[in-house]
C-alpha atoms as a PDB file:
ATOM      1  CA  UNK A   1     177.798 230.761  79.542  1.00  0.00           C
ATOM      2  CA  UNK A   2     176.383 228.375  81.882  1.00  0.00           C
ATOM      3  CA  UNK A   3     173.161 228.582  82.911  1.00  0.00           C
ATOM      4  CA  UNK A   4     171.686 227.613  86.570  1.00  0.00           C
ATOM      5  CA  UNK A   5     170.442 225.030  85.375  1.00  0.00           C
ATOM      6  CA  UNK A   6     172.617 223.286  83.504  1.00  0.00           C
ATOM      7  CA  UNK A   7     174.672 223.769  86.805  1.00  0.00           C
ATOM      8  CA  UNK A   8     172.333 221.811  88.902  1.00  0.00           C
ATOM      9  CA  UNK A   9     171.907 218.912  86.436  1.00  0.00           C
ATOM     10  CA  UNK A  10     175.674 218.879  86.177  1.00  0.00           C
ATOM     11  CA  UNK A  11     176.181 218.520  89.800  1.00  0.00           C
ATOM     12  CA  UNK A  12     172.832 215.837  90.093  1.00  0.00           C
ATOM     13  CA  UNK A  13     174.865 213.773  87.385  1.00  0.00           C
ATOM     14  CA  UNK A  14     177.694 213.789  89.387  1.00  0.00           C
ATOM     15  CA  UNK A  15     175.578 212.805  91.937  1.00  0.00           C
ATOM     16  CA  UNK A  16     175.699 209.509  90.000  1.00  0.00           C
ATOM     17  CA  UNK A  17     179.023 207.742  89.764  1.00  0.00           C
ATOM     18  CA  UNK A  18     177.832 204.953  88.064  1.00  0.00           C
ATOM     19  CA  UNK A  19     175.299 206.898  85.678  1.00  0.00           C
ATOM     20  CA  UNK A  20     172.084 208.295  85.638  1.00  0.00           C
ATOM     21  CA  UNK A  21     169.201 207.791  83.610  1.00  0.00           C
ATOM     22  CA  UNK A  22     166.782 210.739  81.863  1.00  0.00           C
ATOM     23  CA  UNK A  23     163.885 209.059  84.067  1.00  0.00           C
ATOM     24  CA  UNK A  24     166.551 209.467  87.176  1.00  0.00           C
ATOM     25  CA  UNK A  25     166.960 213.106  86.237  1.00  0.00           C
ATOM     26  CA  UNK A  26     163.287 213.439  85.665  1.00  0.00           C
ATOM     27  CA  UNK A  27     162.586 212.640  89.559  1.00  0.00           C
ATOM     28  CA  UNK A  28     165.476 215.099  90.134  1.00  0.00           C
ATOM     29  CA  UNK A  29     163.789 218.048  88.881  1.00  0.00           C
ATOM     30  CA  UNK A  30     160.014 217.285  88.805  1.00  0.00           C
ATOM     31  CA  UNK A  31     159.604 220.736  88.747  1.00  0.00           C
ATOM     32  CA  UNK A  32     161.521 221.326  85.071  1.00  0.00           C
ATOM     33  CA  UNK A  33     159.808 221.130  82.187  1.00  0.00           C
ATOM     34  CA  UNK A  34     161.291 218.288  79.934  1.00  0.00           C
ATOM     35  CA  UNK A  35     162.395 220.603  77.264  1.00  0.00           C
ATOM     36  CA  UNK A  36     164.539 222.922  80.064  1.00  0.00           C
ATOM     37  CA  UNK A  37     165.538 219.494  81.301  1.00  0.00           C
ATOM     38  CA  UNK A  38     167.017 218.096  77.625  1.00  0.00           C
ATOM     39  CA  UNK A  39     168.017 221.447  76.696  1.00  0.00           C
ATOM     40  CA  UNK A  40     170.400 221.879  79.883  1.00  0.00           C
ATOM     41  CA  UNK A  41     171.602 218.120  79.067  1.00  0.00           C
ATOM     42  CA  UNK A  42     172.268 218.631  75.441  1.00  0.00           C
ATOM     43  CA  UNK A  43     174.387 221.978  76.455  1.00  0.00           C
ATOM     44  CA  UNK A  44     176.478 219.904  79.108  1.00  0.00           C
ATOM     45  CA  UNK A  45     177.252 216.817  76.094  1.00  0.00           C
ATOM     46  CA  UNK A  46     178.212 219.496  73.532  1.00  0.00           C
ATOM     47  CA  UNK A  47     180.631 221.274  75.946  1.00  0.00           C
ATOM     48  CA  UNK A  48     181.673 217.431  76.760  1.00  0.00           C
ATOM     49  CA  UNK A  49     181.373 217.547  80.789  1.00  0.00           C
ATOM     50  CA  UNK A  50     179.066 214.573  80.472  1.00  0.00           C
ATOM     51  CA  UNK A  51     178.944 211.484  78.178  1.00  0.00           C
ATOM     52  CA  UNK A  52     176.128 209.482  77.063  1.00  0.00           C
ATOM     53  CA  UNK A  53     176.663 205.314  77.416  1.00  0.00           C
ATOM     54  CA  UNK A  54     174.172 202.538  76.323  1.00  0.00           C
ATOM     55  CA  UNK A  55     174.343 199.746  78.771  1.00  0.00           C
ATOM     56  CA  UNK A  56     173.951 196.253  77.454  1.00  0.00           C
ATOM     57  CA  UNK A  57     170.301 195.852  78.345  1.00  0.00           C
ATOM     58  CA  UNK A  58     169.455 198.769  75.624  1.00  0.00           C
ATOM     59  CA  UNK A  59     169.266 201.576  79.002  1.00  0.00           C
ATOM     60  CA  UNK A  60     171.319 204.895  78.013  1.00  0.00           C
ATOM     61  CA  UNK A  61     172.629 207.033  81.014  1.00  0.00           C
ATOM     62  CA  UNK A  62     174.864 210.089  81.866  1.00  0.00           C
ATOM     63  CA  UNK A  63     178.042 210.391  83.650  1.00  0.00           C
ATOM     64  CA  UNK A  64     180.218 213.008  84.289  1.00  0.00           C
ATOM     65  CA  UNK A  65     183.171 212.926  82.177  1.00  0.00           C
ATOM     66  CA  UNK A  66     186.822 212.821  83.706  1.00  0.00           C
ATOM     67  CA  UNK A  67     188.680 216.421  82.115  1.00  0.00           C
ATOM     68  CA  UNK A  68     191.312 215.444  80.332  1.00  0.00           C
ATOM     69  CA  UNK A  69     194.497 217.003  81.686  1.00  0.00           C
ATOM     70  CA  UNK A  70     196.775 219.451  79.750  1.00  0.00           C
ATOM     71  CA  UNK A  71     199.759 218.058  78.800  1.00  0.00           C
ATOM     72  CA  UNK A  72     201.683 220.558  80.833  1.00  0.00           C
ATOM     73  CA  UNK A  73     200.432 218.392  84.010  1.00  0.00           C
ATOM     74  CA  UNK A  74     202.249 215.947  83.046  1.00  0.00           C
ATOM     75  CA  UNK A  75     205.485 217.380  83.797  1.00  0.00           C
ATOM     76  CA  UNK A  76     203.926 219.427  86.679  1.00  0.00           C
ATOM     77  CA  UNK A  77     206.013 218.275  90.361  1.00  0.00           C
ATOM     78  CA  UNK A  78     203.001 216.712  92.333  1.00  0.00           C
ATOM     79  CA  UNK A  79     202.292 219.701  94.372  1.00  0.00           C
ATOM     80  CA  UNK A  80     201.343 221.557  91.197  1.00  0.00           C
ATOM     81  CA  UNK A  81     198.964 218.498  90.397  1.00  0.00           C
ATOM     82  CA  UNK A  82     197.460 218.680  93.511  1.00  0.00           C
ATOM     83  CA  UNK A  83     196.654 221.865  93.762  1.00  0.00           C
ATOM     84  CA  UNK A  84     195.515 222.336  90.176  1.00  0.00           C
ATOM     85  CA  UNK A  85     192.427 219.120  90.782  1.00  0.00           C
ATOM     86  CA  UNK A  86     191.754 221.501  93.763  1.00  0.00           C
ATOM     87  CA  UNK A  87     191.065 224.252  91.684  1.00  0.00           C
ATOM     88  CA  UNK A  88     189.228 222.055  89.005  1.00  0.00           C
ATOM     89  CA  UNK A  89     186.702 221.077  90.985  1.00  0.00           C
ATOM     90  CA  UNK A  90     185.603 224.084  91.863  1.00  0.00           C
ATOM     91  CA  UNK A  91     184.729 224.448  88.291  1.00  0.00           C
ATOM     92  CA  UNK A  92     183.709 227.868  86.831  1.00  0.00           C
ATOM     93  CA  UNK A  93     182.592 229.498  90.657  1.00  0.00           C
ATOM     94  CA  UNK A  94     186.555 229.254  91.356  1.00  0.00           C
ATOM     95  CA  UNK A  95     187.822 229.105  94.952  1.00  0.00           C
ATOM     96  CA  UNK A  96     189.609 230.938  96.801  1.00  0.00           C
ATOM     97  CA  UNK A  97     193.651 231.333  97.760  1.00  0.00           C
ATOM     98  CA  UNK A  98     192.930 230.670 101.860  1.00  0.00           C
ATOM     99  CA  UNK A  99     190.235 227.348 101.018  1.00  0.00           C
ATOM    100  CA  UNK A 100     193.123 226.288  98.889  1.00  0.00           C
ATOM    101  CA  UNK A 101     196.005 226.831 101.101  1.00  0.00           C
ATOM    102  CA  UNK A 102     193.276 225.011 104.183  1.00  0.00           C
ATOM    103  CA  UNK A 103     193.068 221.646 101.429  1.00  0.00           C
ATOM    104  CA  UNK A 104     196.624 221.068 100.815  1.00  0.00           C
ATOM    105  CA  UNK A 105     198.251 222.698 103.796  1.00  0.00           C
ATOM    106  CA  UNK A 106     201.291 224.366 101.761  1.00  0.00           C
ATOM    107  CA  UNK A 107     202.314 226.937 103.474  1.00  0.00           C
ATOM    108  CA  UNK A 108     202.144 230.589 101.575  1.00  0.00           C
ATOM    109  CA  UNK A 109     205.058 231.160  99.999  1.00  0.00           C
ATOM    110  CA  UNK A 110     204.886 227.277  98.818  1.00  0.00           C
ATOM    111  CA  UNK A 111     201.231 227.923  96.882  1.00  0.00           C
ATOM    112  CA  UNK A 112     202.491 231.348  95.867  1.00  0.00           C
ATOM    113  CA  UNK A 113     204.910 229.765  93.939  1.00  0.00           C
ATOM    114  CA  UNK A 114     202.588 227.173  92.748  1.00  0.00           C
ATOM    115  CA  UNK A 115     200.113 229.321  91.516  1.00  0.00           C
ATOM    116  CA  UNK A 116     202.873 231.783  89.863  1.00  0.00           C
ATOM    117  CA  UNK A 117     203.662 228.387  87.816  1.00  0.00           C
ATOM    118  CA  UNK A 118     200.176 227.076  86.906  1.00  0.00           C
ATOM    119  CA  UNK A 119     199.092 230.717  85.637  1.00  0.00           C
ATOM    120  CA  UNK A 120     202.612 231.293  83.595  1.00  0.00           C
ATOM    121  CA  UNK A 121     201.723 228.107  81.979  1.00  0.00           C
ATOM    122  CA  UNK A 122     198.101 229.268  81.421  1.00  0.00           C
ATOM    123  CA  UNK A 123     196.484 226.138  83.006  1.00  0.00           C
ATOM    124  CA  UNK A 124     194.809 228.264  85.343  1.00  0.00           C
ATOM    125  CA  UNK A 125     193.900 232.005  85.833  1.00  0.00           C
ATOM    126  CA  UNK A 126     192.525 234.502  88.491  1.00  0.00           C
ATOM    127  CA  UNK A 127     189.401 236.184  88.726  1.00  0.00           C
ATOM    128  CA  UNK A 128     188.097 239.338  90.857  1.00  0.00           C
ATOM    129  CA  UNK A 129     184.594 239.216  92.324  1.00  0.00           C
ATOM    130  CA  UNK A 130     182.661 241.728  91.745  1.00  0.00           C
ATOM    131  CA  UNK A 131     181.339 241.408  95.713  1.00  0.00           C
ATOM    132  CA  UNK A 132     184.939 242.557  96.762  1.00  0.00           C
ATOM    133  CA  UNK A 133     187.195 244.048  94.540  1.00  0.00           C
ATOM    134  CA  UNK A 134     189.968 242.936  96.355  1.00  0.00           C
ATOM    135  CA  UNK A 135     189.019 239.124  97.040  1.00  0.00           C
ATOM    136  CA  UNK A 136     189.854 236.955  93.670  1.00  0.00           C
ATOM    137  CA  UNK A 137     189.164 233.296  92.960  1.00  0.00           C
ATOM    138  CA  UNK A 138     190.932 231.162  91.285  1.00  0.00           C
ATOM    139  CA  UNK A 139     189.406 228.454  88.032  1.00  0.00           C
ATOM    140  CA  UNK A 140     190.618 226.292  85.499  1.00  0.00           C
ATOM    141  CA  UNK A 141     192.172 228.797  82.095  1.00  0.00           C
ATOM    142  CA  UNK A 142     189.562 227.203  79.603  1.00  0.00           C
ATOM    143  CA  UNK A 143     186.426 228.088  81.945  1.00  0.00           C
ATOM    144  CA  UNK A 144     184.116 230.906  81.477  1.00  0.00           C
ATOM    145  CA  UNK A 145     183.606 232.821  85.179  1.00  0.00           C
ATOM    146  CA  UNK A 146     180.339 231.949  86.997  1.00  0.00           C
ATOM    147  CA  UNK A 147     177.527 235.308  86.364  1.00  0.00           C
ATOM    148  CA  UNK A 148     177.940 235.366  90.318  1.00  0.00           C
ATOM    149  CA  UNK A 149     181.596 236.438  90.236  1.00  0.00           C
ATOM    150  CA  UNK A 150     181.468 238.569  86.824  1.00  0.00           C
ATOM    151  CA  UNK A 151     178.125 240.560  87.625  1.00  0.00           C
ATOM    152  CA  UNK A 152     176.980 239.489  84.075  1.00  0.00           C
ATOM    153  CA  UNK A 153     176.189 241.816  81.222  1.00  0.00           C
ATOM    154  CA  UNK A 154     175.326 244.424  83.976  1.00  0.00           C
ATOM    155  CA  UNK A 155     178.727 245.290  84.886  1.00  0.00           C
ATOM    156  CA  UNK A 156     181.977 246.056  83.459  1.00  0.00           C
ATOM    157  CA  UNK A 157     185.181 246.325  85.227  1.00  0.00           C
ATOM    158  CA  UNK A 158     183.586 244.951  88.178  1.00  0.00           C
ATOM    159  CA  UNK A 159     181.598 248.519  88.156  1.00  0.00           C
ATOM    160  CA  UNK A 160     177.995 248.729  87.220  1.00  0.00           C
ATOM    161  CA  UNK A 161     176.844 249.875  84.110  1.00  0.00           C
ATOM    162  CA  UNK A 162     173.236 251.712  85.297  1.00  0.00           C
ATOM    163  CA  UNK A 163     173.664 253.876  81.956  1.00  0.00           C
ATOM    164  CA  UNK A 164     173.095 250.311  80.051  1.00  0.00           C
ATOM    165  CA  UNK A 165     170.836 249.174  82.229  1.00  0.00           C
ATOM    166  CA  UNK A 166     168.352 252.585  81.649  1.00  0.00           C
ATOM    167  CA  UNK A 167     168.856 252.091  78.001  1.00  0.00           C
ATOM    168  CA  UNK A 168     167.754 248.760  78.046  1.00  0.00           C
ATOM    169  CA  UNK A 169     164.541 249.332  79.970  1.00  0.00           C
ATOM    170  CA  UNK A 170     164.052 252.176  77.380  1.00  0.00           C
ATOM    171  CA  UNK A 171     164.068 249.492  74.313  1.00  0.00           C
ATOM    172  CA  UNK A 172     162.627 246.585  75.804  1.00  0.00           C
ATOM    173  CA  UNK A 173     159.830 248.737  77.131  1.00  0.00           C
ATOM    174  CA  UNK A 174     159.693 250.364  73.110  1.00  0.00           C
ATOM    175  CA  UNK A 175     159.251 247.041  71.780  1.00  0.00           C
ATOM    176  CA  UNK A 176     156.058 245.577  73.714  1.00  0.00           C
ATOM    177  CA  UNK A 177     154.596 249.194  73.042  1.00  0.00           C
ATOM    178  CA  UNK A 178     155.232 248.828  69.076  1.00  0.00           C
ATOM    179  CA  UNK A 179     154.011 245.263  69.177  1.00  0.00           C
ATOM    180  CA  UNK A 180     150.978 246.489  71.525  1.00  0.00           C
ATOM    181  CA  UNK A 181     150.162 249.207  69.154  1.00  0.00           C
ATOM    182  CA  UNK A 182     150.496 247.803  66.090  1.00  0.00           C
ATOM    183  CA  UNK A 183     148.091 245.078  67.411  1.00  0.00           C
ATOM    184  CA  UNK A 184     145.865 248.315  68.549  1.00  0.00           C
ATOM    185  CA  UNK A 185     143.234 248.021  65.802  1.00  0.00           C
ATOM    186  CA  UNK A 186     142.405 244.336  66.374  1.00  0.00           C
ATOM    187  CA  UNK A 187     139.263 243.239  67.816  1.00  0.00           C
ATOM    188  CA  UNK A 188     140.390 241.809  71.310  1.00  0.00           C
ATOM    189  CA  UNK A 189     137.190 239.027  71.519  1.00  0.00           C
ATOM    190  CA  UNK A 190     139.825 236.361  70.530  1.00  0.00           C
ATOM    191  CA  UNK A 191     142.118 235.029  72.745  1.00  0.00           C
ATOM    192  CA  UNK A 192     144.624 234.595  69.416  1.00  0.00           C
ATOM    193  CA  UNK A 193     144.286 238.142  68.195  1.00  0.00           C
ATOM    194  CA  UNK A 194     144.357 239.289  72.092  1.00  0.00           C
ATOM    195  CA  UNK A 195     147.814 236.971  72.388  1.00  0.00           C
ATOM    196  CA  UNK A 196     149.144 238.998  69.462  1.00  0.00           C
ATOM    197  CA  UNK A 197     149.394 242.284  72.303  1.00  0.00           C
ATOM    198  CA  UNK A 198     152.191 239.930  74.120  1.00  0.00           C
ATOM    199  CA  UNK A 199     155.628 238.889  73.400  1.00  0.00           C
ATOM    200  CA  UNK A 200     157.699 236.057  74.761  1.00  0.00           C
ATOM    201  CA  UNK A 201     161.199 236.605  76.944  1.00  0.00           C
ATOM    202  CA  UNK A 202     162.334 235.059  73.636  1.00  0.00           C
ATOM    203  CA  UNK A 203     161.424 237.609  71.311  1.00  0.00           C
ATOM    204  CA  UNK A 204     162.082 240.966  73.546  1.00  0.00           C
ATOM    205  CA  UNK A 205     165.897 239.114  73.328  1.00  0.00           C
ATOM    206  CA  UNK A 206     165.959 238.652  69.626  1.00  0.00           C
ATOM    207  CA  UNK A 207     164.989 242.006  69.367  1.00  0.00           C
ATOM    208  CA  UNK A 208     167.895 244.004  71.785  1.00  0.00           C
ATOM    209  CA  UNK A 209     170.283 241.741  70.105  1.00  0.00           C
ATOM    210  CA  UNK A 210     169.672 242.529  66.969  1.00  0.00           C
ATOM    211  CA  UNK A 211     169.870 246.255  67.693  1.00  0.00           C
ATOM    212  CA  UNK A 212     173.496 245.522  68.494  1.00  0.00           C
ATOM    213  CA  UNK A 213     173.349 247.971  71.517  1.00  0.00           C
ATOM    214  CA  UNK A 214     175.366 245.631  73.862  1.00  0.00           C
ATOM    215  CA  UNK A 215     179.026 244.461  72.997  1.00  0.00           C
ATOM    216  CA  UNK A 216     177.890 240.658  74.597  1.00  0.00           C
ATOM    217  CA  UNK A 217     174.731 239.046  73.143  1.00  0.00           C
ATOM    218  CA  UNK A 218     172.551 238.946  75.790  1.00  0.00           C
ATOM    219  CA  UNK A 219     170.570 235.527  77.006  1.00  0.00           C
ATOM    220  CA  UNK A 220     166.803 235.237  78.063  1.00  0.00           C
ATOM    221  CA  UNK A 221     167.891 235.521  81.667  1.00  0.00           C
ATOM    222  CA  UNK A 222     169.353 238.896  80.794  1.00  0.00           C
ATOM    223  CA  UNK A 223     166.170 240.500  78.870  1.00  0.00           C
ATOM    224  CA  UNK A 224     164.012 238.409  82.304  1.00  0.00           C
ATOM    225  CA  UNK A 225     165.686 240.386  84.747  1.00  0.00           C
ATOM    226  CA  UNK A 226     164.682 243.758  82.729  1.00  0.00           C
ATOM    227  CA  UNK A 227     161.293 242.695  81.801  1.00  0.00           C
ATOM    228  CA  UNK A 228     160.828 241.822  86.153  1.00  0.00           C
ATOM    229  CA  UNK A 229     161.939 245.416  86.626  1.00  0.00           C
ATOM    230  CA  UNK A 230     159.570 246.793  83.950  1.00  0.00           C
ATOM    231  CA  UNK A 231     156.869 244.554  85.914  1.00  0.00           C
ATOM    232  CA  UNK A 232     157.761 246.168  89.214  1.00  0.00           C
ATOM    233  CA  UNK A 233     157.682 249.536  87.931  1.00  0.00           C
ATOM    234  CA  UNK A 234     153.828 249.280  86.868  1.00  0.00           C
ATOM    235  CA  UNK A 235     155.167 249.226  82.997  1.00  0.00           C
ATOM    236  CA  UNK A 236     154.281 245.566  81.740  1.00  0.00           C
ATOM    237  CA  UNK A 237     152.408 242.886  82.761  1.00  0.00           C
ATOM    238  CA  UNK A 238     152.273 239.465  81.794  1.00  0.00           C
ATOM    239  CA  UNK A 239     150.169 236.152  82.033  1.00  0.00           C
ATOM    240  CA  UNK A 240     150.914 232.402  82.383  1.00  0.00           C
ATOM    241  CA  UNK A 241     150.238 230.722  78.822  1.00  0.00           C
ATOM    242  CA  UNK A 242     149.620 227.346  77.828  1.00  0.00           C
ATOM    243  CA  UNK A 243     153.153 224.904  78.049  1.00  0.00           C
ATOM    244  CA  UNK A 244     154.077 227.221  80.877  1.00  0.00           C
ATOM    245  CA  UNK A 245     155.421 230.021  78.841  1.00  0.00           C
ATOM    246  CA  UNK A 246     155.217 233.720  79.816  1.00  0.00           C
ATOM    247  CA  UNK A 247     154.318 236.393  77.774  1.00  0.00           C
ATOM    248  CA  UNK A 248     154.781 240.231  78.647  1.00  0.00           C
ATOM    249  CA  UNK A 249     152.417 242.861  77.581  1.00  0.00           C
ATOM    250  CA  UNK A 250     153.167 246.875  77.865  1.00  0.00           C
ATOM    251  CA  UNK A 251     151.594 248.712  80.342  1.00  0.00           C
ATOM    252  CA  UNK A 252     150.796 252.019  79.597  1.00  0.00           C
ATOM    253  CA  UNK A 253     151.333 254.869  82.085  1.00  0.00           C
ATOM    254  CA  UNK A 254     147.515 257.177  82.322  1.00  0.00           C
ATOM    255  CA  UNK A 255     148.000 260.718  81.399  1.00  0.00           C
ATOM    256  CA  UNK A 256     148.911 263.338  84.124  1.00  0.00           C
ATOM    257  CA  UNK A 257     146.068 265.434  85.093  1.00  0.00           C
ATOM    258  CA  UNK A 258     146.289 269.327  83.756  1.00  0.00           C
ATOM    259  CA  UNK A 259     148.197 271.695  85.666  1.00  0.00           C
ATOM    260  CA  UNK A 260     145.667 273.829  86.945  1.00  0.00           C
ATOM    261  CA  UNK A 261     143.929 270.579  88.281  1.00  0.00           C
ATOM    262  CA  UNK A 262     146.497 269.325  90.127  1.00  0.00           C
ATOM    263  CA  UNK A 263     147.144 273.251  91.339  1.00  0.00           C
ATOM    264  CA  UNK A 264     145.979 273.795  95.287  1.00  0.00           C
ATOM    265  CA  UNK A 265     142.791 276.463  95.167  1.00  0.00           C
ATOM    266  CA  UNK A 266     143.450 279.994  96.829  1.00  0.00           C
ATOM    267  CA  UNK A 267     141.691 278.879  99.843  1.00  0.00           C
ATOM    268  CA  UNK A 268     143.120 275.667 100.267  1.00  0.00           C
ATOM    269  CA  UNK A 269     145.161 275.207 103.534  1.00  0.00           C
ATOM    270  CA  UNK A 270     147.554 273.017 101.409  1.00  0.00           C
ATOM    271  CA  UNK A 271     148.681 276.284  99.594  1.00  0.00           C
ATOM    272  CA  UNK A 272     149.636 278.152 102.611  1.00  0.00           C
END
């Protein structure tokens, strides 16, 4: 799945007609650490939406790389063409049946029919939003739907799964207490031995997927929007570390006073 981003250096690259260099993209995102940055370029050359050229002076750049069509296009009438390189550059967000009906001013029962054709012959699809159940987009067959369309790994047939959601706050909040008390003995004086109390984003995932409690593997992002909840409820905290990495620590909740503490006396106006 595409992360955010990759998105963004996709779309800076195609920024670039003519290419872009890794000290280009630098001043792009001076706020993205260089391994985010390579990582996020290295994902877009494996998956082949950008190339990598060496000019003639010894400079490499990137440029976006022209999709190959299927070979089904080739026989397509032209208003099939045109209407599937609308729907290809909306990439994996999709677009929707009235934007596309606005750019190539077919009228309804025209694109009907084109669409009918391009989905028969699987070169493009449909996809319902999970912001209106009714409202669908429509993308390229091959692409995998934006997280902003699909919900993510928190919902399932465009309905939320808060049962899944619970369960994961359960385990991830499990884990940094096991690796907090297992750590419990140590002598905190040492900043390495009081690291040891914290785990990375990285790790918490490792550990849920492992567990094999959700049918997708879950990324970071995924196990970072739990841990943020955990850290709004009061239940972790975490610290900036060196190389700009954070680390979450469990919280643990202080024991309820005894009953007949938190019990109004006889006299007490709050008991009448």
């Amino acid at each position: 799945m595409e992360s955010e981003l990759e998105r963004r250096v996709f779309e800076s690259i195609k920024g670039f007609p003519n290419g872009v260099s890794d000290k280009d993209l630098s001043k792009e995102f001076p706020q993205t650490s260089v391994t985010d940055r390579v990582k996020a370029v290295n994902s877009l050359l494996q998956k082949a939406r950008v190339g990598i050229y060496k000019l003639p002076g010894g400079k490499i750049i990137y440029k976006v790389n022209v999709a190959s069509a299927p070979d089904s296009l080739k026989t397509a009438d032209n208003e099939e063409k045109i209407i599937y390189r609308i729907i290809e550059e909306a990439a994996n967000k999709g677009i929707w049946i009235r934007d596309i009906r606005s750019r190539s001013n077919l009228l309804p029962k025209q694109l009907d029919k084109v669409l009918r054709s391009l989905e028969n012959n699987k070169m493009i699809k449909s996809v319902k939003t999970v912001n209106a159940s009714k409202k669908k987009v429509y993308m390229l067959y091959n692409l995998e739907p934006d997280s902003s369309l699909t919900g993510g790994a928190w919902y399932s047939d465009q309905e939320f799964e808060s049962d899944f959601v619970d369960k994961l706050n359960q385990y991830c909040y499990k884990f940094l207490l096991l690796k907090k008390s297992n750590n419990s003995d140590l002598i905190c004086d040492s900043v390495f031995i009081h690291n040891k109390l914290y785990a990375t984003a990285t790790e918490v995932c490792d550990f849920i997927n492992n567990l094999g409690i959700s049918n997708v593997k879950l990324s970071e992002g995924d196990i970072k929007q739990i841990l943020t909840t955990l850290l709004y409820d009061g239940k972790v905290d975490k610290k900036l570390c060196s190389g700009g990495v954070v680390k979450y620590k469990a919280v643990e909740s202080p024991l309820l006073a005894p009953g007949f503490v938190r019990q109004p006396c006889g006299i007490c106006p709050v008991s009448k």
